[in-house]
C-alpha atoms as a PDB file:
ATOM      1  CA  UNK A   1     102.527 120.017 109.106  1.00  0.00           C
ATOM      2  CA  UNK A   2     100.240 119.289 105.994  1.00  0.00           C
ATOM      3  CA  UNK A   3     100.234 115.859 104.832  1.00  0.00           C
ATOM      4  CA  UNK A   4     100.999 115.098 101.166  1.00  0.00           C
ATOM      5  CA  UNK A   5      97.183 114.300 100.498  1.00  0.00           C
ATOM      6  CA  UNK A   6      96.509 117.982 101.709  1.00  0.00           C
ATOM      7  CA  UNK A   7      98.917 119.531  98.907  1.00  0.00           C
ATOM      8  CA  UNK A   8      97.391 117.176  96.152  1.00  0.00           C
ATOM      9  CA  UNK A   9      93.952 118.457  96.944  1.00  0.00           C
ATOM     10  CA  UNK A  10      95.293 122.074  96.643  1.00  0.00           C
ATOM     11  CA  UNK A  11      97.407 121.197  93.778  1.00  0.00           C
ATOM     12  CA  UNK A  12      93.989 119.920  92.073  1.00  0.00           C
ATOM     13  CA  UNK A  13      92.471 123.190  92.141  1.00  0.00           C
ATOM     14  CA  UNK A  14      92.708 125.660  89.154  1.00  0.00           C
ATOM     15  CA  UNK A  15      95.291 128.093  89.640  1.00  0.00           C
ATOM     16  CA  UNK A  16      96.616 126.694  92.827  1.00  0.00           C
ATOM     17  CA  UNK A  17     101.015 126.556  92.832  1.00  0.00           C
ATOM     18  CA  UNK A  18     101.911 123.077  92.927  1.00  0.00           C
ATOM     19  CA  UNK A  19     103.928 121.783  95.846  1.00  0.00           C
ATOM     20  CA  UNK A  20     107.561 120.962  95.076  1.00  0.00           C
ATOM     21  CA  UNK A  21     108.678 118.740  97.426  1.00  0.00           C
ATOM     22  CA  UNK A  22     112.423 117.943  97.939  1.00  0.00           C
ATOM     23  CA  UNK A  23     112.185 114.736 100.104  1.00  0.00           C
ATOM     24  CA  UNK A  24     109.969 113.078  98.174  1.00  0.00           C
ATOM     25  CA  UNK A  25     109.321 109.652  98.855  1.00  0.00           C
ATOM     26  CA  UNK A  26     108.096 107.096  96.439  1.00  0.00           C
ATOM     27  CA  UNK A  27     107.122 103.560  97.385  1.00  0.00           C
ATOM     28  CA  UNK A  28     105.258 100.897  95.384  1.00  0.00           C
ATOM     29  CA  UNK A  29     103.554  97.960  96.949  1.00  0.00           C
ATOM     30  CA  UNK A  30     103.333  94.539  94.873  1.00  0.00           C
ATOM     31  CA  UNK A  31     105.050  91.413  94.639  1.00  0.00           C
ATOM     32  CA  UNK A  32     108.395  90.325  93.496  1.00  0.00           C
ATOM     33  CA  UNK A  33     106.986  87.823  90.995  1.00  0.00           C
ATOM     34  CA  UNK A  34     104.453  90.191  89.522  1.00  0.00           C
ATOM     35  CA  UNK A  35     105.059  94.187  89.055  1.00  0.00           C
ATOM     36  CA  UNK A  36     108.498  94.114  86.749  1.00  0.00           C
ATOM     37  CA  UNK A  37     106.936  96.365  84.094  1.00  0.00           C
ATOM     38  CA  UNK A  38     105.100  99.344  86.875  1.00  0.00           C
ATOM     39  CA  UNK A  39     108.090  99.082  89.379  1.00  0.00           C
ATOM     40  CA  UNK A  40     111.452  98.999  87.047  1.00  0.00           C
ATOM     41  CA  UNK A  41     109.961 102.299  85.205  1.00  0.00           C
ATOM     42  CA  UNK A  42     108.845 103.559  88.852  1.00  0.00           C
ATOM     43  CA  UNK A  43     112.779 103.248  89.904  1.00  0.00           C
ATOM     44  CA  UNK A  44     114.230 104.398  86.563  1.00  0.00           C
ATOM     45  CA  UNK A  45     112.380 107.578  86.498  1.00  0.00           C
ATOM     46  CA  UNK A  46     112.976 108.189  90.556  1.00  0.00           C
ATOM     47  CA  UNK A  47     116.644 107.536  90.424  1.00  0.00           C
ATOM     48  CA  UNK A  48     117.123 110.164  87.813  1.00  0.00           C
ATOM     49  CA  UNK A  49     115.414 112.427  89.381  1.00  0.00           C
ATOM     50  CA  UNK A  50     117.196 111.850  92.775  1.00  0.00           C
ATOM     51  CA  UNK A  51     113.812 110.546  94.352  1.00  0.00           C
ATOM     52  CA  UNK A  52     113.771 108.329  97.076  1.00  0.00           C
ATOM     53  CA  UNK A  53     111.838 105.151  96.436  1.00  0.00           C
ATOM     54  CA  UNK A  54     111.134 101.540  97.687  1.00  0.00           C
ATOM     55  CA  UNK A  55     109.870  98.459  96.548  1.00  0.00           C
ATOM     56  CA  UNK A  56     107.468  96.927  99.076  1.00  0.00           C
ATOM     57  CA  UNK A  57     107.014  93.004  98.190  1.00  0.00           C
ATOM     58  CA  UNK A  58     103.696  92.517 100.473  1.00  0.00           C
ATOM     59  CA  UNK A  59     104.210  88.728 100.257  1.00  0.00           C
ATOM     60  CA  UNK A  60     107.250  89.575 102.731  1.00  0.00           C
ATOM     61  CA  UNK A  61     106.933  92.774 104.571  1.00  0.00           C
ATOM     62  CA  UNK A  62     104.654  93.606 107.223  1.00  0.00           C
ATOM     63  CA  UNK A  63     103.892  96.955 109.471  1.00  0.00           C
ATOM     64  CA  UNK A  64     106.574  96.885 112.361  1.00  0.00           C
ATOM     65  CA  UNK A  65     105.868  99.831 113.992  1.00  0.00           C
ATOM     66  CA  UNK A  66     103.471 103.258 113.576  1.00  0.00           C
ATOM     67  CA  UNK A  67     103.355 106.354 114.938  1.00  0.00           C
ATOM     68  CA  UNK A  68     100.258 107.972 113.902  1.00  0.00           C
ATOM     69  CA  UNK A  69     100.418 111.368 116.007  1.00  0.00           C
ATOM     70  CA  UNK A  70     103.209 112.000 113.754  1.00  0.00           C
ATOM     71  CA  UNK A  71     102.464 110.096 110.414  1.00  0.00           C
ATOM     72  CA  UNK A  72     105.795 107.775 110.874  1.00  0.00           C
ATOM     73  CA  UNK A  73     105.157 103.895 109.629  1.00  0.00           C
ATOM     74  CA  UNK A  74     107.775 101.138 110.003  1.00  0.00           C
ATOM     75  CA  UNK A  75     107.853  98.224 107.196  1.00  0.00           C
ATOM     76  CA  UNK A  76     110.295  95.428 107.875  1.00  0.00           C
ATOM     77  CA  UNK A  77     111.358  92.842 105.652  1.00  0.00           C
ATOM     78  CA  UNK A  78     110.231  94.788 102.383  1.00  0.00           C
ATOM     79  CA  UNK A  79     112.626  93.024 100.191  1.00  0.00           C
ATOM     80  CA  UNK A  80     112.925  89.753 102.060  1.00  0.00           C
ATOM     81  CA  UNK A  81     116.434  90.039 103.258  1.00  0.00           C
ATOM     82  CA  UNK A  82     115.390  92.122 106.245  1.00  0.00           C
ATOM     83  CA  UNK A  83     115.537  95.519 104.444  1.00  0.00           C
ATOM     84  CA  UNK A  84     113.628  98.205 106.573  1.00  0.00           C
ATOM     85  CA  UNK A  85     111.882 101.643 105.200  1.00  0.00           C
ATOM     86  CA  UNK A  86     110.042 104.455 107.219  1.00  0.00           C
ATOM     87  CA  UNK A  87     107.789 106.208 104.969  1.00  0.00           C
ATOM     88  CA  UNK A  88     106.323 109.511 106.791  1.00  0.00           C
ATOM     89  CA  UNK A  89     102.747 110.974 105.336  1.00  0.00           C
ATOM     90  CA  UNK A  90     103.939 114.214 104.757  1.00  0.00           C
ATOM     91  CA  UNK A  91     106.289 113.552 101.448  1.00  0.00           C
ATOM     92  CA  UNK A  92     105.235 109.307 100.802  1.00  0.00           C
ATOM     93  CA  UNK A  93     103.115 108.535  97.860  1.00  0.00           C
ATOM     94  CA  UNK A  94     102.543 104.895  98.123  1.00  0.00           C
ATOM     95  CA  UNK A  95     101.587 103.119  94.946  1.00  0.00           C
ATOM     96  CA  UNK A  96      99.539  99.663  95.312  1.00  0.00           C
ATOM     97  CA  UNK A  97      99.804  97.358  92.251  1.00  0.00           C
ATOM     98  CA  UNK A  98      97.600  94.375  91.410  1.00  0.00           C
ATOM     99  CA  UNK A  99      99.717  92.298  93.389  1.00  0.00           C
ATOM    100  CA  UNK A 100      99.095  93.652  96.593  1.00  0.00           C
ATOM    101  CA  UNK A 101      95.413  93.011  96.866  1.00  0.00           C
ATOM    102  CA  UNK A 102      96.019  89.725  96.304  1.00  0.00           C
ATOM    103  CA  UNK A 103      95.378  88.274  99.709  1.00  0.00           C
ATOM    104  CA  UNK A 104      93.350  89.264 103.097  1.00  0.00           C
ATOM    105  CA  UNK A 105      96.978  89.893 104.670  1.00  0.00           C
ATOM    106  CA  UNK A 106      97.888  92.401 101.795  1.00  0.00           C
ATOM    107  CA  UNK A 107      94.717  94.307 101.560  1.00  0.00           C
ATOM    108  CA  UNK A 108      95.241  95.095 105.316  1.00  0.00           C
ATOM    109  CA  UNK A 109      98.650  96.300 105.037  1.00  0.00           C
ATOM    110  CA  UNK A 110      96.499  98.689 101.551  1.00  0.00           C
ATOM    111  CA  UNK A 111      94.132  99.731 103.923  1.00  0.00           C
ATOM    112  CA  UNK A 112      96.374 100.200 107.571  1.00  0.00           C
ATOM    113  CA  UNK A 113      98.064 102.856 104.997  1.00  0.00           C
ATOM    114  CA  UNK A 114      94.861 104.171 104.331  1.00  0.00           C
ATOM    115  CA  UNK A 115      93.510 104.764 107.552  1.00  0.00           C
ATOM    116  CA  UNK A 116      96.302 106.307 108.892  1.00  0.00           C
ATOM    117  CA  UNK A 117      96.243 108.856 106.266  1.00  0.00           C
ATOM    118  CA  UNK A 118      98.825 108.158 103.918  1.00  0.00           C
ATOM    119  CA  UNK A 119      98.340 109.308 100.060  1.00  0.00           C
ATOM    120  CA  UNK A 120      97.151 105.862  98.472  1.00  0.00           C
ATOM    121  CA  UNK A 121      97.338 105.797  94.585  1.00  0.00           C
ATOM    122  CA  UNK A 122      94.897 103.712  93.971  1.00  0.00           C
ATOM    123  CA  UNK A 123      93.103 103.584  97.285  1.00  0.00           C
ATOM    124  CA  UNK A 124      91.659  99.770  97.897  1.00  0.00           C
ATOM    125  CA  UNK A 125      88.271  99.716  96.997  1.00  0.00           C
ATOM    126  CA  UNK A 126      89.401 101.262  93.637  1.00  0.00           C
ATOM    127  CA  UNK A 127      91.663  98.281  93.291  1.00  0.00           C
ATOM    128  CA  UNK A 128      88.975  95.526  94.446  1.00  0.00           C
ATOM    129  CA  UNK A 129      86.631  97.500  91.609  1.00  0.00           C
ATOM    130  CA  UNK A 130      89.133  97.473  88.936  1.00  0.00           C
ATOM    131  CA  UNK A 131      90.473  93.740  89.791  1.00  0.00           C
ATOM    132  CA  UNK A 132      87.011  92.817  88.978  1.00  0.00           C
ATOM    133  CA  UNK A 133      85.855  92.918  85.673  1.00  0.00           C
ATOM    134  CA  UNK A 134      81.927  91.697  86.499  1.00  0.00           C
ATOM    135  CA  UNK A 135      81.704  94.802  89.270  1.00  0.00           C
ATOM    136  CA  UNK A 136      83.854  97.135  86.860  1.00  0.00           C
ATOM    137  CA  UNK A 137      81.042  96.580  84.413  1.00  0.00           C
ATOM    138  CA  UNK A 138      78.229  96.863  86.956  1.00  0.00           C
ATOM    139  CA  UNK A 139      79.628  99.906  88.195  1.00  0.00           C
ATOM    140  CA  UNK A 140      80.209 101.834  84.692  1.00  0.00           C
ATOM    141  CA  UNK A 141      76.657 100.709  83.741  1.00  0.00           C
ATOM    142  CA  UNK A 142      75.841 102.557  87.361  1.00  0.00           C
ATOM    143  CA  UNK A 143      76.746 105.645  86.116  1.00  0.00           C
ATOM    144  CA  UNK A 144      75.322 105.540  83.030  1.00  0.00           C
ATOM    145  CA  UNK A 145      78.547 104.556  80.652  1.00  0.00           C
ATOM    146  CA  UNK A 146      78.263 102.841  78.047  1.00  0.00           C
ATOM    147  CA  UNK A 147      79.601  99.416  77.848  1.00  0.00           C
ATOM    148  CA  UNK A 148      79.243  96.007  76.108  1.00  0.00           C
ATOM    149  CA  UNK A 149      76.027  94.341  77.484  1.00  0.00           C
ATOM    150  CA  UNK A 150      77.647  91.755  80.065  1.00  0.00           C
ATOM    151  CA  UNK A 151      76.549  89.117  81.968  1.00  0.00           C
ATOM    152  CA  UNK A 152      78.184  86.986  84.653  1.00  0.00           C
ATOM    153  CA  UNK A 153      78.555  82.919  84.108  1.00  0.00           C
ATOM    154  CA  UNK A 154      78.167  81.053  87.354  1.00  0.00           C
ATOM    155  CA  UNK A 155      77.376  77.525  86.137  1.00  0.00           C
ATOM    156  CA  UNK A 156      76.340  75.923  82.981  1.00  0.00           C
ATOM    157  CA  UNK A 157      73.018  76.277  83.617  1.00  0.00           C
ATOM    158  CA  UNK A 158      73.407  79.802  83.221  1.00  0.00           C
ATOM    159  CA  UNK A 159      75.002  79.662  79.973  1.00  0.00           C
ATOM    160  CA  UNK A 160      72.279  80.190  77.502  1.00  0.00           C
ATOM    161  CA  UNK A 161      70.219  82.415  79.501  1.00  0.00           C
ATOM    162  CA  UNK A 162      73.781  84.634  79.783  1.00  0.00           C
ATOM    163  CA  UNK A 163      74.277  84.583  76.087  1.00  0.00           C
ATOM    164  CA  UNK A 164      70.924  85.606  75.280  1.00  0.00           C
ATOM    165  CA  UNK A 165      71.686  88.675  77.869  1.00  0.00           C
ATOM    166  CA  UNK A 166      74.295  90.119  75.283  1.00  0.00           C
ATOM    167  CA  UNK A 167      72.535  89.723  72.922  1.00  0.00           C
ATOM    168  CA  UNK A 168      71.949  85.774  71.353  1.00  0.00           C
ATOM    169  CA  UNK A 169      74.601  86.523  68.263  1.00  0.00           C
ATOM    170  CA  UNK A 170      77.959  84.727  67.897  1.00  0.00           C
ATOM    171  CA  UNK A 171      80.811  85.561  68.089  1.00  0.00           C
ATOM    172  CA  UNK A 172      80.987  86.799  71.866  1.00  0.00           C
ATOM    173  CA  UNK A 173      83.869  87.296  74.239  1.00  0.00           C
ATOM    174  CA  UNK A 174      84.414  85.488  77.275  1.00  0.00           C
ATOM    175  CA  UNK A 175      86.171  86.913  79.995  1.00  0.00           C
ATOM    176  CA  UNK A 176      87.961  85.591  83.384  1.00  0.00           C
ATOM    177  CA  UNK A 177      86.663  88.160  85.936  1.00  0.00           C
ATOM    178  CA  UNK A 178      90.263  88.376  87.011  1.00  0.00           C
ATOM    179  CA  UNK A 179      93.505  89.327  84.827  1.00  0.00           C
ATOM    180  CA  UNK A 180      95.378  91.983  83.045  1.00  0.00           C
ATOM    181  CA  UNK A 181      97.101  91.894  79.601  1.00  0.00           C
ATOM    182  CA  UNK A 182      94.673  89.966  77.584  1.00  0.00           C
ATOM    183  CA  UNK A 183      94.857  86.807  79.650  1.00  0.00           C
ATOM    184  CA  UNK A 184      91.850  84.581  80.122  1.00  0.00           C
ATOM    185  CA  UNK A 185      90.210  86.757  77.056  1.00  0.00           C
ATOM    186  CA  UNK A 186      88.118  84.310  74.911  1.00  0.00           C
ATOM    187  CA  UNK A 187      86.433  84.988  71.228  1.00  0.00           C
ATOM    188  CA  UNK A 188      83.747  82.089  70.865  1.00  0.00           C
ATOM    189  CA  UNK A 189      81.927  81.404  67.385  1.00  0.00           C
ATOM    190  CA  UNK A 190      79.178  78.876  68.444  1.00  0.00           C
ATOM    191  CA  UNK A 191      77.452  77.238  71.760  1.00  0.00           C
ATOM    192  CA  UNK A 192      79.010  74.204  71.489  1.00  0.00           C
ATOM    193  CA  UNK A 193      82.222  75.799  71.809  1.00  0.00           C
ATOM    194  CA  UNK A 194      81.166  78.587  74.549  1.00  0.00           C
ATOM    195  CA  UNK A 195      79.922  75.329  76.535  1.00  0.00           C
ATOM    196  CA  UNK A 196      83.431  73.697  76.307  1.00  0.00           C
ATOM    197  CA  UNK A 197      85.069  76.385  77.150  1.00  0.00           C
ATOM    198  CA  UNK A 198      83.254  77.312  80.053  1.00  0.00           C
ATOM    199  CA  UNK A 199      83.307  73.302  81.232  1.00  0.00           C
ATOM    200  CA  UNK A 200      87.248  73.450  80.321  1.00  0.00           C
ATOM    201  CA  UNK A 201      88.045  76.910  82.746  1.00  0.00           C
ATOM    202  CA  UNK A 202      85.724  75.541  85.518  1.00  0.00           C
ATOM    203  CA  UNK A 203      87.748  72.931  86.413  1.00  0.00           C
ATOM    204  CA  UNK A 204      90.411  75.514  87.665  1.00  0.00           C
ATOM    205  CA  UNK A 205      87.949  77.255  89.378  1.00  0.00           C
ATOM    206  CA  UNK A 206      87.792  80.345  87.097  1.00  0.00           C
ATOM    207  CA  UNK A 207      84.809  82.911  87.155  1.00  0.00           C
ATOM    208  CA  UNK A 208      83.925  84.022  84.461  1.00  0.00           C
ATOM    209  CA  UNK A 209      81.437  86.197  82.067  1.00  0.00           C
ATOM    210  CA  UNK A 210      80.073  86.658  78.585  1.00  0.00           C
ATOM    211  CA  UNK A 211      80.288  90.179  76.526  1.00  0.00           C
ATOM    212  CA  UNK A 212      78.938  90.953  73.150  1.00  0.00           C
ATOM    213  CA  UNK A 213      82.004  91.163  70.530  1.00  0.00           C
ATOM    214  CA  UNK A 214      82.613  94.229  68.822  1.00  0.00           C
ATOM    215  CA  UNK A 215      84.561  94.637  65.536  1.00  0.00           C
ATOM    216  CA  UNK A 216      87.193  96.979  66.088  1.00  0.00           C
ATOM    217  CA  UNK A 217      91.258  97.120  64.908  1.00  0.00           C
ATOM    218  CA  UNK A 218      91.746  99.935  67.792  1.00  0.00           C
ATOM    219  CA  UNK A 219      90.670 101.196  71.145  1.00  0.00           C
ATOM    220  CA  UNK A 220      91.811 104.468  72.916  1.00  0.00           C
ATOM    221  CA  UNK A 221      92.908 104.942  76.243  1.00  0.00           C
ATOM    222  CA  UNK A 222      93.058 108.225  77.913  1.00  0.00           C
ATOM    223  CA  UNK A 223      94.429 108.827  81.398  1.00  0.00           C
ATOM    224  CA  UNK A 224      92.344 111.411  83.453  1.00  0.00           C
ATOM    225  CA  UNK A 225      93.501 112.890  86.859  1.00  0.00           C
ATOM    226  CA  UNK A 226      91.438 115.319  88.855  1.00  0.00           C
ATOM    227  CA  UNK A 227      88.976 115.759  86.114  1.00  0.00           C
ATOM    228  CA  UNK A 228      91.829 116.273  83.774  1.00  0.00           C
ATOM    229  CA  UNK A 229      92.818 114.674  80.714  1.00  0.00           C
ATOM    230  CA  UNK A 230      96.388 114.334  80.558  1.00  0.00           C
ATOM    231  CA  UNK A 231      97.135 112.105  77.746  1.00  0.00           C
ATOM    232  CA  UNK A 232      95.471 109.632  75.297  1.00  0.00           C
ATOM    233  CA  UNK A 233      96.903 106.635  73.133  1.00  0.00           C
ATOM    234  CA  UNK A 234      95.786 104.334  70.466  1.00  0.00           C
ATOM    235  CA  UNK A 235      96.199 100.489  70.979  1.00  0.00           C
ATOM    236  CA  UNK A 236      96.509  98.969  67.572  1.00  0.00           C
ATOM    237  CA  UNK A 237      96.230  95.114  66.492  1.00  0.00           C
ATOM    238  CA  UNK A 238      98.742  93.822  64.561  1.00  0.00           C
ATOM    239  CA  UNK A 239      98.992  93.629  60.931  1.00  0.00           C
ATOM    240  CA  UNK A 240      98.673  90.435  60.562  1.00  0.00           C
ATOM    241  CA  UNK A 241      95.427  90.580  62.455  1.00  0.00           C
ATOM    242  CA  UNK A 242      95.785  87.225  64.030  1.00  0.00           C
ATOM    243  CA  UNK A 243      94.682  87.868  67.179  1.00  0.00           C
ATOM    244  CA  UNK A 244      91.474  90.117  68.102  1.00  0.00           C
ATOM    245  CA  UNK A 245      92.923  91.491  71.092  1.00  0.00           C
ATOM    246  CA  UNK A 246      94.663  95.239  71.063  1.00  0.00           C
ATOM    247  CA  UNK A 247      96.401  94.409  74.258  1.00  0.00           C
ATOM    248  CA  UNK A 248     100.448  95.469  74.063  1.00  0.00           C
ATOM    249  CA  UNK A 249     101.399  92.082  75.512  1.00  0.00           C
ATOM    250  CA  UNK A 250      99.535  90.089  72.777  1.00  0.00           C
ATOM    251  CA  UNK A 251     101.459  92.220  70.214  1.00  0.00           C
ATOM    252  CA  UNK A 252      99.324  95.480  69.555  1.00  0.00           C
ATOM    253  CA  UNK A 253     101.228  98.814  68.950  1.00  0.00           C
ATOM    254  CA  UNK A 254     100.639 102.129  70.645  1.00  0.00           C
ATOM    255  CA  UNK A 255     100.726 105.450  69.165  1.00  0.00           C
ATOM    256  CA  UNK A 256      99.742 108.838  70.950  1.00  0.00           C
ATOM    257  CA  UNK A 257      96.111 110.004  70.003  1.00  0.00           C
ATOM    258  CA  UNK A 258      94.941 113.162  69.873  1.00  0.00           C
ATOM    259  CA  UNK A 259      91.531 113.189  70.958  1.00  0.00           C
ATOM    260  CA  UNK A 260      88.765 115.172  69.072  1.00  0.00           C
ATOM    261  CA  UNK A 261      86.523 117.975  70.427  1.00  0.00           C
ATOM    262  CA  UNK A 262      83.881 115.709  70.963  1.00  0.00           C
ATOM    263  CA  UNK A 263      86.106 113.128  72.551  1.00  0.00           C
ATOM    264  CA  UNK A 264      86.954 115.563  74.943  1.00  0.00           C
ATOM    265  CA  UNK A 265      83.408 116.985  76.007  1.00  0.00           C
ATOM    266  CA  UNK A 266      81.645 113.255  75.899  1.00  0.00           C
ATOM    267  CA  UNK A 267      84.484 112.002  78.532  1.00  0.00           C
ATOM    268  CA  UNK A 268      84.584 115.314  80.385  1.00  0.00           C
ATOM    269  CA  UNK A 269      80.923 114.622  80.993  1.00  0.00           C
ATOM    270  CA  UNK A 270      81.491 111.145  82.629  1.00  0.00           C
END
């Protein structure tokens, strides 16, 4: 029996049939507290479209039992009232959100899925990239995309030598290397200020690093699968322009972009 990962490959290729499955299996691994937005939609669109799915909250669950002639995983607990779910690795796609790398214990449960073969959207060191801004940027720069000089922020020693990295202009952004939604995402106008706030997020043990600021009342983000593009939006500031973030939590609009020819080569060459 192929596994689910086997038909995705396939379906990948051009003018392969995709597979329709009719026991499909959706599960999402995150935490209770932290994966409202990903999850709820998750369950909305399963439900009606008769899919199975289940909410793992990794903070509770752990792997009972596995049978890994057959592809068969136990996961007790997933809810925290002592809710069990087999998920099988011929129809499971298992989902890992930002709250489920969280810890040592969760990663293991990311990466026990992994190794037994199960069809991991995003696999773990994806995740572990992606959670961190500092070895996103490192990595991009890698391959030769361009990106806001950056430079990491250890100490405050490091501070001046870091801001004349990106570049030795104000203003500049400063950056938590963790978080999502335009948290911990600074604009500084001056070194005295950059200094405080570095001193200020130290205390609570934050890392953190130092971009060059670019003027801008949009970005676009385009999702690409297989090589793909399959859709593009534009994040919009508000109006009123009080904040410099286009982040949709901090009150930025969307609107679907189309992108131009050149858009569409220049990314299909990354």
């Amino acid at each position: 029996m192929k596994t689910i990962s086997e038909y995705r490959v396939n379906a990948l290729e051009e003018n392969t049939e995709v597979i329709e499955f009719d026991d499909l299996h959706v599960v999402v691994l995150g935490t209770g507290d932290g994966d409202g937005t990903f999850a709820g939609l998750m369950e909305e669109v399963t439900v009606k479209r008769n899919i199975k799915y289940d909410f793992v909250d990794v903070k509770k669950a752990w792997i009972a039992d596995s049978d890994i002639e057959i592809g068969n995983v136990k996961i007790r607990n997933i809810d925290g009232k002592n809710k069990d779910c087999k998920i099988e690795m011929h129809n499971s796609i298992v989902f890992v959100r930002a709250g489920a790398i969280e810890t040592l214990s969760s990663q293991s449960m990311v990466s026990s899925l992994q190794d037994i073969g199960f069809l991991v959207v995003n696999d773990l060191d994806s995740m572990l990239v992606c959670d961190n801004k500092m070895s996103n940027a490192l990595l991009l720069g890698r391959n030769n995309i361009p990106i806001p000089r950056t430079s990491s922020i250890p100490n405050e020693e490091s501070i001046e030598d870091a801001h004349q990295r990106v570049g030795g202009k104000f203003p500049v952004i400063i950056k938590t290397l963790k978080g999502t939604q335009g948290v911990g995402v600074m604009k500084i106008d001056s070194m005295s200020s950059l200094t405080g706030v570095c001193q200020s997020l130290w205390k609570y043990d934050a890392d953190l690093l130092i971009q060059e600021f670019f003027e801008m009342n949009s970005d676009i983000r385009t999702l690409v699968i297989g090589g793909k593009i399959l859709a593009s939006a534009e994040r919009i500031q508000p109006t009123d322009n009080k904040d410099f973030r286009n982040n949709v939590h901090q009150g930025a609009t969307t609107e679907p972009y189309n992108l131009s020819k050149k858009e569409i080569i220049y990314q299909r060459k990354r």
